[in-house]
N, C-alpha and C. Protein backbone atom coordinates (compact mmCIF):
# COMPACT_ATOMS: atom_id res chain seq x y z
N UNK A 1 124.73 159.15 66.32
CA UNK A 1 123.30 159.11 66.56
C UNK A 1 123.03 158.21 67.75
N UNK A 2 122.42 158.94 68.28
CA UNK A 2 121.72 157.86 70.11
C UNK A 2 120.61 156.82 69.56
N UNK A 3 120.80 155.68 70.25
CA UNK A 3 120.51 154.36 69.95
C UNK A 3 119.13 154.56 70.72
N UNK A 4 117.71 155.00 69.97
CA UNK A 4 116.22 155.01 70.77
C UNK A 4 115.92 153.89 71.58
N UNK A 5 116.33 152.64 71.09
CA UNK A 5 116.27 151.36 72.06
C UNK A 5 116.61 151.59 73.63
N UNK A 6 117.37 152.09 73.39
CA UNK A 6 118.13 152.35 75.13
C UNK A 6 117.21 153.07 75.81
N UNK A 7 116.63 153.71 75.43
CA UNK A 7 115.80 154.98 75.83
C UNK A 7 114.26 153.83 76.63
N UNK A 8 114.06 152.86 75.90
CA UNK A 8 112.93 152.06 76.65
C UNK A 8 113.21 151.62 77.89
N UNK A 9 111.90 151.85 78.84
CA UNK A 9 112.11 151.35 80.29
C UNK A 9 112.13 150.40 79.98
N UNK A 10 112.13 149.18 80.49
CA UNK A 10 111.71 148.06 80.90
C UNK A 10 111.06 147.33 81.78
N UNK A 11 111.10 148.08 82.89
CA UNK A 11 110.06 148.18 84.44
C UNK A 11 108.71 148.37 84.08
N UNK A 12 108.38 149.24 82.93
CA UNK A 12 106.89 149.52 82.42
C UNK A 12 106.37 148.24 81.87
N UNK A 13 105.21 148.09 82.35
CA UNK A 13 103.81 147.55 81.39
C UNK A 13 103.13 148.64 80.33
N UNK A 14 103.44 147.91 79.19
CA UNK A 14 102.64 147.82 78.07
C UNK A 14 101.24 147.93 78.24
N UNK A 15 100.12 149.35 78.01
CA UNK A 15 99.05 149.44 78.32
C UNK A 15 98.19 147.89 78.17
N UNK A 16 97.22 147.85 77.74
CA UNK A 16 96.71 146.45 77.70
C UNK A 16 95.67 147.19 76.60
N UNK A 17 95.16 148.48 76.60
CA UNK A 17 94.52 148.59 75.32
C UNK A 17 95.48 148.58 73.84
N UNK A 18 96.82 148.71 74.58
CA UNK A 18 98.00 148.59 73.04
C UNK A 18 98.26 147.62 72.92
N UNK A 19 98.66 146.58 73.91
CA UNK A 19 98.41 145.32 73.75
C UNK A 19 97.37 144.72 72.93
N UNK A 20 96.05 145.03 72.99
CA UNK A 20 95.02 144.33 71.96
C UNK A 20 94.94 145.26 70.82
N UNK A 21 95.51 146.22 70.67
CA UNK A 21 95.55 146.64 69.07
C UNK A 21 96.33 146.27 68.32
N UNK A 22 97.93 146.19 68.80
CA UNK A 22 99.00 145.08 68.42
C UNK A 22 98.52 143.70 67.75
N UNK A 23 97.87 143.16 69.01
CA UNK A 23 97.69 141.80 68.61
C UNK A 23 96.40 141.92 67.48
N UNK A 24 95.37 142.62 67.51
CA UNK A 24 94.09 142.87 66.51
C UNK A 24 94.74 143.12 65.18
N UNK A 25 95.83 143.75 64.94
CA UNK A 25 96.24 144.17 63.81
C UNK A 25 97.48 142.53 63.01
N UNK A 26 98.40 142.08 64.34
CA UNK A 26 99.09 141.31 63.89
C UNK A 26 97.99 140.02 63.44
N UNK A 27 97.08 139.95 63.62
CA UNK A 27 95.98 139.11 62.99
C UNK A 27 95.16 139.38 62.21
N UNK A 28 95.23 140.33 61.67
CA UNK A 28 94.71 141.34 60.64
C UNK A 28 95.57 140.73 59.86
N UNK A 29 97.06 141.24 59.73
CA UNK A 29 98.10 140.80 58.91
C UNK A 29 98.06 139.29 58.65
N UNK A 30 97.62 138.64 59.37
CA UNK A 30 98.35 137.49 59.20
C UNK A 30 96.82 136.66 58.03
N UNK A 31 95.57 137.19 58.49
CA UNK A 31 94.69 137.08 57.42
C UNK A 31 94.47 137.33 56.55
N UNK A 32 95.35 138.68 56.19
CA UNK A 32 95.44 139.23 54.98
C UNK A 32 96.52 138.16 53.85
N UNK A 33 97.59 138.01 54.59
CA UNK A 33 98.46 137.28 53.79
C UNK A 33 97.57 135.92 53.41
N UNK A 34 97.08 135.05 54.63
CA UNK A 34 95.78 133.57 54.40
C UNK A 34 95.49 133.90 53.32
N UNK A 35 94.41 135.26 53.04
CA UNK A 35 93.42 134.85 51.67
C UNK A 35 94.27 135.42 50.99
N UNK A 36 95.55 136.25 50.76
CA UNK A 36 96.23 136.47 49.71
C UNK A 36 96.51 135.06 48.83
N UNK A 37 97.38 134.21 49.72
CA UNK A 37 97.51 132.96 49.27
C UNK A 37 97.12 132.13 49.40
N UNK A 38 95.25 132.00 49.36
CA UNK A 38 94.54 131.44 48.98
C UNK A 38 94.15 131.50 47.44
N UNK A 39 94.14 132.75 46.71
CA UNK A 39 93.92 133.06 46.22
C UNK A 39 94.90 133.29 45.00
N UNK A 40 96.14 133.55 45.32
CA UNK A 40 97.52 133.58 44.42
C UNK A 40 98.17 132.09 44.34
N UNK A 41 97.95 131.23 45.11
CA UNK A 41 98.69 130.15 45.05
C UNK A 41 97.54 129.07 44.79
N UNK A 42 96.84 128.74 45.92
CA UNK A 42 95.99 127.39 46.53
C UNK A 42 94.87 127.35 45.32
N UNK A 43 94.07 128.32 45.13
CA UNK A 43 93.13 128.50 44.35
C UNK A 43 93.68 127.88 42.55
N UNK A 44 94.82 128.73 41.82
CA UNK A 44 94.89 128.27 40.98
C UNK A 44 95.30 126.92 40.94
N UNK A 45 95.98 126.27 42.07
CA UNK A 45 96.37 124.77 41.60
C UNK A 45 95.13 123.91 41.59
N UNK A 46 94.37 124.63 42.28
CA UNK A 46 92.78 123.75 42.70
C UNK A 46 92.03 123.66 40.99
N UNK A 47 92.26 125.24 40.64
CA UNK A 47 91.61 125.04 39.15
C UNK A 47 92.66 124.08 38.42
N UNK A 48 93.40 124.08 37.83
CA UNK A 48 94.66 122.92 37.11
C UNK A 48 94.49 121.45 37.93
N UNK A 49 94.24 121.27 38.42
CA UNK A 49 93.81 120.10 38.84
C UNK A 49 92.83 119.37 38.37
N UNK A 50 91.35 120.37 38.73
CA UNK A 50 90.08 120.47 37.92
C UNK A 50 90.22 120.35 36.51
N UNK A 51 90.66 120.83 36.29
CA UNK A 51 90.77 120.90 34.34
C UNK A 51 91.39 119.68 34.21
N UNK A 52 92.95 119.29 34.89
CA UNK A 52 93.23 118.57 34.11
C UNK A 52 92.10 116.78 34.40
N UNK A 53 91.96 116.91 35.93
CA UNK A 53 91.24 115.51 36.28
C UNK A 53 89.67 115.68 35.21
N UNK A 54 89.35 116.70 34.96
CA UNK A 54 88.24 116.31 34.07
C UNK A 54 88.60 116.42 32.20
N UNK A 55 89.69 116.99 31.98
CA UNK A 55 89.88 116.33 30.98
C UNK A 55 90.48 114.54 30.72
N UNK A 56 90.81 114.12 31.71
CA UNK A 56 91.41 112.68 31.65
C UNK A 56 89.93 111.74 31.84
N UNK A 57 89.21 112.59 32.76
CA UNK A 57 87.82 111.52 32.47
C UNK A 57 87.23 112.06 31.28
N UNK A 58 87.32 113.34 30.65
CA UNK A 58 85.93 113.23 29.33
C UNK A 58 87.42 112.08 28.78
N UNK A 59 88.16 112.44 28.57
CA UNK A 59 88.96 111.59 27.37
C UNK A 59 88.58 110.02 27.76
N UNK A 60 88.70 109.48 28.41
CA UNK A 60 88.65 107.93 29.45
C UNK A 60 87.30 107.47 28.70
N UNK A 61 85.93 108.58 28.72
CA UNK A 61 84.98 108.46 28.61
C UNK A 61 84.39 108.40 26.91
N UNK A 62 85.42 109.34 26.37
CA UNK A 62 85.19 109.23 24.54
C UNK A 62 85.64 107.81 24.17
N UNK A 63 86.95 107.23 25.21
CA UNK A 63 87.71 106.20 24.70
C UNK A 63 86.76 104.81 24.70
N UNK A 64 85.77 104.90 25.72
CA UNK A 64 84.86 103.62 26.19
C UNK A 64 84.06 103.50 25.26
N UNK A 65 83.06 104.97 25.33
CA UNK A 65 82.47 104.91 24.30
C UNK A 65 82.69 104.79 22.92
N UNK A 66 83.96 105.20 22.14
CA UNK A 66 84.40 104.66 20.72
C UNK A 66 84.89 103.18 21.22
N UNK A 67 84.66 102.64 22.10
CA UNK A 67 85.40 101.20 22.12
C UNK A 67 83.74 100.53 21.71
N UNK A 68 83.14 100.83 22.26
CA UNK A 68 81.57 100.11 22.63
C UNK A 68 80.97 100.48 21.15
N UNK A 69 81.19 101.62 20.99
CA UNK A 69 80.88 101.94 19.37
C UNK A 69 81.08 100.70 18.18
N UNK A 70 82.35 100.68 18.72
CA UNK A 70 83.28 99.72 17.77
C UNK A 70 83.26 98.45 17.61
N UNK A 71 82.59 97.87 18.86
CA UNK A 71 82.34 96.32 18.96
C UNK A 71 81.30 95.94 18.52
């Protein structure tokens, strides 16, 4: 089988309207993946964080108040 690579000039320029569809799309891609893993990764640690930092203050906060209760 003939190797298609070989077959490219190299003397040619690359239109410049394929040029900005290339690049429009490789930034397409690359935003798509951003809010993918915004959303699959960043987002849930943001919630587990949340949960857990506000369960350590209600708890912090039952503990003061049964202390103040208590005195």
């Amino acid at each position: 089988m003939e190797n298609p690579f070989k077959k490219i000039l190299y003397d040619e320029k690359l239109p410049e309207v394929i040029r900005d569809r290339v690049t429009d799309n490789i930034a397409l891609i690359k935003l798509s993946l951003e809010v993918a893993e915004l959303f699959t990764i960043k987002l849930p640690n943001v919630m587990a964080t949340l949960i857990k930092d506000n369960h350590i203050t209600t708890t912090n906060a039952k503990d003061k108040f049964n202390q103040a209760k208590d005195e």
